[in-house]
C-alpha atoms as a PDB file:
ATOM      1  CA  UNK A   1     110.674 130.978 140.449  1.00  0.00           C
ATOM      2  CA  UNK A   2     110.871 127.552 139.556  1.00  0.00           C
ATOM      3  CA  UNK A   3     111.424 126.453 135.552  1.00  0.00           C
ATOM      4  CA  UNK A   4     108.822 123.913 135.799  1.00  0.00           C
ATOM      5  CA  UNK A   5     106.066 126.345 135.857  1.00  0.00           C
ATOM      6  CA  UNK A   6     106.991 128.032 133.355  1.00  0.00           C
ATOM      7  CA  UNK A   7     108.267 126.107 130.939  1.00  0.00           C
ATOM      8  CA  UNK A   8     106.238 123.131 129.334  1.00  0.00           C
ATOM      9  CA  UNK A   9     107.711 120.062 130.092  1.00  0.00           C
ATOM     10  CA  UNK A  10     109.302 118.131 126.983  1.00  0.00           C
ATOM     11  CA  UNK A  11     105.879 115.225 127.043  1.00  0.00           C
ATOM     12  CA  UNK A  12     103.543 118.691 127.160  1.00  0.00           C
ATOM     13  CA  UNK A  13     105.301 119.720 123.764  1.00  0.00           C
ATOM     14  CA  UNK A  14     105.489 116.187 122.322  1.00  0.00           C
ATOM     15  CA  UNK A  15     101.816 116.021 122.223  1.00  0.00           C
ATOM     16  CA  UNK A  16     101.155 119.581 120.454  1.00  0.00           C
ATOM     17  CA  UNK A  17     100.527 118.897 116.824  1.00  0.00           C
ATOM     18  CA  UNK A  18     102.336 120.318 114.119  1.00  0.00           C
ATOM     19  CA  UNK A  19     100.209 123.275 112.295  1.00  0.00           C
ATOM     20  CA  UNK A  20     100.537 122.991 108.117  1.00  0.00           C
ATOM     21  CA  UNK A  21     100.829 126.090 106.432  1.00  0.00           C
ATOM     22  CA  UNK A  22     100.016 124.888 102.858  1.00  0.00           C
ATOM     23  CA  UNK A  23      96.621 121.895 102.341  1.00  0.00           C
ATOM     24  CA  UNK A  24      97.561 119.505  99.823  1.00  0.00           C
ATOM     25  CA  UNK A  25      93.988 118.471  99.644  1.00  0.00           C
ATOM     26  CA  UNK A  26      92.025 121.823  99.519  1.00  0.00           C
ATOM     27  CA  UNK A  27      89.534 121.008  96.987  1.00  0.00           C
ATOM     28  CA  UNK A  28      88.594 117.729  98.866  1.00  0.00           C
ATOM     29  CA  UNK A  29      88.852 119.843 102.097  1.00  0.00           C
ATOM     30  CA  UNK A  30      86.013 122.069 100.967  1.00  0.00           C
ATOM     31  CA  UNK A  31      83.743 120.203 100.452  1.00  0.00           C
ATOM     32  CA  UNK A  32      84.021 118.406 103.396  1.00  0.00           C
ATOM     33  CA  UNK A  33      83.456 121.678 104.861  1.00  0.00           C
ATOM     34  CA  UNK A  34      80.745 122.584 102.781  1.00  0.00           C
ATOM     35  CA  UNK A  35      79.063 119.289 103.814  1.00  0.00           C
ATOM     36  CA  UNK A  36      79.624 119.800 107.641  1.00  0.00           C
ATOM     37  CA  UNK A  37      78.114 123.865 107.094  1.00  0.00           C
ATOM     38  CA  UNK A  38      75.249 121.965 105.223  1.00  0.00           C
ATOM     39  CA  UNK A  39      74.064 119.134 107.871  1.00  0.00           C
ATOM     40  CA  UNK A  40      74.638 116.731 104.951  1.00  0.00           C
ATOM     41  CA  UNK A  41      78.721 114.982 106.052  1.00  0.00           C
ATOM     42  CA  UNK A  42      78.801 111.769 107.400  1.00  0.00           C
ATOM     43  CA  UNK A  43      80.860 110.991 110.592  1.00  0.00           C
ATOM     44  CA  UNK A  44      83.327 109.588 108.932  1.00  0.00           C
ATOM     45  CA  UNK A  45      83.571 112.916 107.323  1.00  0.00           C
ATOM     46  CA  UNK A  46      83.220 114.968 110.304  1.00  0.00           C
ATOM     47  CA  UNK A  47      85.838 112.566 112.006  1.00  0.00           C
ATOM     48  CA  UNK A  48      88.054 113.325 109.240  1.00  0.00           C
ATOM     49  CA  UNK A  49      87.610 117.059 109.353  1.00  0.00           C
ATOM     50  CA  UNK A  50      88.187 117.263 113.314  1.00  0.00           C
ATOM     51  CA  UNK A  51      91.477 115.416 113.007  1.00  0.00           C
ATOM     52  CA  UNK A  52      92.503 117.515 110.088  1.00  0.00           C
ATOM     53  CA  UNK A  53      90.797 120.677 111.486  1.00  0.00           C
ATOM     54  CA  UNK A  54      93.409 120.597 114.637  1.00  0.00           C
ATOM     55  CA  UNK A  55      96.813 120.736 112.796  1.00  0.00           C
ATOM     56  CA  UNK A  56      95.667 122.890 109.603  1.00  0.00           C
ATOM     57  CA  UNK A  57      95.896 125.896 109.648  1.00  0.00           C
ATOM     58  CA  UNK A  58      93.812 126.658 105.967  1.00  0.00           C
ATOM     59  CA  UNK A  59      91.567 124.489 106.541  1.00  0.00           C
ATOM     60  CA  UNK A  60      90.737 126.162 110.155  1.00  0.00           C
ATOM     61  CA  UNK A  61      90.843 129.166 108.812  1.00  0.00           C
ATOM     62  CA  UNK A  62      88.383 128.270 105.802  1.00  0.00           C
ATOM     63  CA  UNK A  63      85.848 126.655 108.073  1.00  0.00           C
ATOM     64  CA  UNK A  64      85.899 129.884 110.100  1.00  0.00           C
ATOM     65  CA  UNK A  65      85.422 131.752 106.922  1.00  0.00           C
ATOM     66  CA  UNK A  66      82.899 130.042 105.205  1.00  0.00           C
ATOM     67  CA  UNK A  67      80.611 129.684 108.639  1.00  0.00           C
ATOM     68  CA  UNK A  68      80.863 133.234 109.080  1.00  0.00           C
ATOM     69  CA  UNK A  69      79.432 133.954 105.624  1.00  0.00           C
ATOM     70  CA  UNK A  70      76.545 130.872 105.930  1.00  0.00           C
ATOM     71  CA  UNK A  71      75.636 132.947 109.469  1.00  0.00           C
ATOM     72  CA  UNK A  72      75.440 136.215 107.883  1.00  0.00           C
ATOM     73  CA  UNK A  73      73.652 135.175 104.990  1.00  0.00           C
ATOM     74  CA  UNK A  74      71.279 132.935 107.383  1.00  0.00           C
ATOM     75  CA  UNK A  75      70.146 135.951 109.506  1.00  0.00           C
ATOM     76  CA  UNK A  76      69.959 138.208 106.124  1.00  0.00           C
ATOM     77  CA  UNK A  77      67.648 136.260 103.899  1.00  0.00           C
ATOM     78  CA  UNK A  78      64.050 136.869 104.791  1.00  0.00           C
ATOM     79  CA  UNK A  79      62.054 133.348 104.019  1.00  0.00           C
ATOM     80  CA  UNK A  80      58.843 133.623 102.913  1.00  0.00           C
ATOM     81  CA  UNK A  81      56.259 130.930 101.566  1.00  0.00           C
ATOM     82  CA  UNK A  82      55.984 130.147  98.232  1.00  0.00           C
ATOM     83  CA  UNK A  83      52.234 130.791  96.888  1.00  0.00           C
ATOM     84  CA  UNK A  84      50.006 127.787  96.325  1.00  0.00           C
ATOM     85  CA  UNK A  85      49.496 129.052  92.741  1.00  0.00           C
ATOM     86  CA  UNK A  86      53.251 128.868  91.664  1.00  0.00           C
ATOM     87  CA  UNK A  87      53.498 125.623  93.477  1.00  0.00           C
ATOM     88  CA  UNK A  88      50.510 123.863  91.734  1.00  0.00           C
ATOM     89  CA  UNK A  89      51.783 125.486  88.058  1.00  0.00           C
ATOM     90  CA  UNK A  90      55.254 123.906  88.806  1.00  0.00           C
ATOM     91  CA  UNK A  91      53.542 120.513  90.129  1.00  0.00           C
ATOM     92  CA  UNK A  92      51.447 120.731  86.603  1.00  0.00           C
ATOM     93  CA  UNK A  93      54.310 121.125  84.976  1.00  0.00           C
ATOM     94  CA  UNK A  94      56.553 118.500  86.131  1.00  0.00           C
ATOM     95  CA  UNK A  95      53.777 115.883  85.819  1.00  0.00           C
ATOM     96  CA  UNK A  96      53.156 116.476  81.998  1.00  0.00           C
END
């Protein structure tokens, strides 16, 4: 069998990024991924988040996470309309 196709040549691993263990910027992190979840990050933020997303490994794994709870809770929560009467009483009192 022949090495090469086997064994990834030494340009193939050159261009695998190194996975972090440990995010030095966690807090920052999630809310960037809070923002993304939300609709609400900019691209700059998204761009941030994709280039950080693909060599750490908490913040992958807090994105996966914190999507997974956002999806659950999306298809648990039954909306229903608020009632005209509750709406005009907090209209009333917001204006006075």
């Amino acid at each position: 069998m022949n090495a090469s196709l086997t064994t990834p040549s030494m340009p193939e691993e050159a261009q695998k990024p190194i996975m972090k263990h440990n995010c030095e910027h966690r807090a920052e992190c999630m809310k960037i991924i809070q923002a993304i979840l939300d609709d609400e990050a900019t691209e700059a933020e998204k761009d941030h988040f994709r280039e950080n997303m693909d060599k750490c490994i908490p913040c992958i794994e807090s994105y996966r996470l914190e999507k997974c709870i956002k999806d659950s809770l999306t298809l648990k929560i039954e909306k229903k309309p608020c009632p005209q009467s509750i709406l005009d009483t907090i209209i009333k009192k917001i204006n006075s």
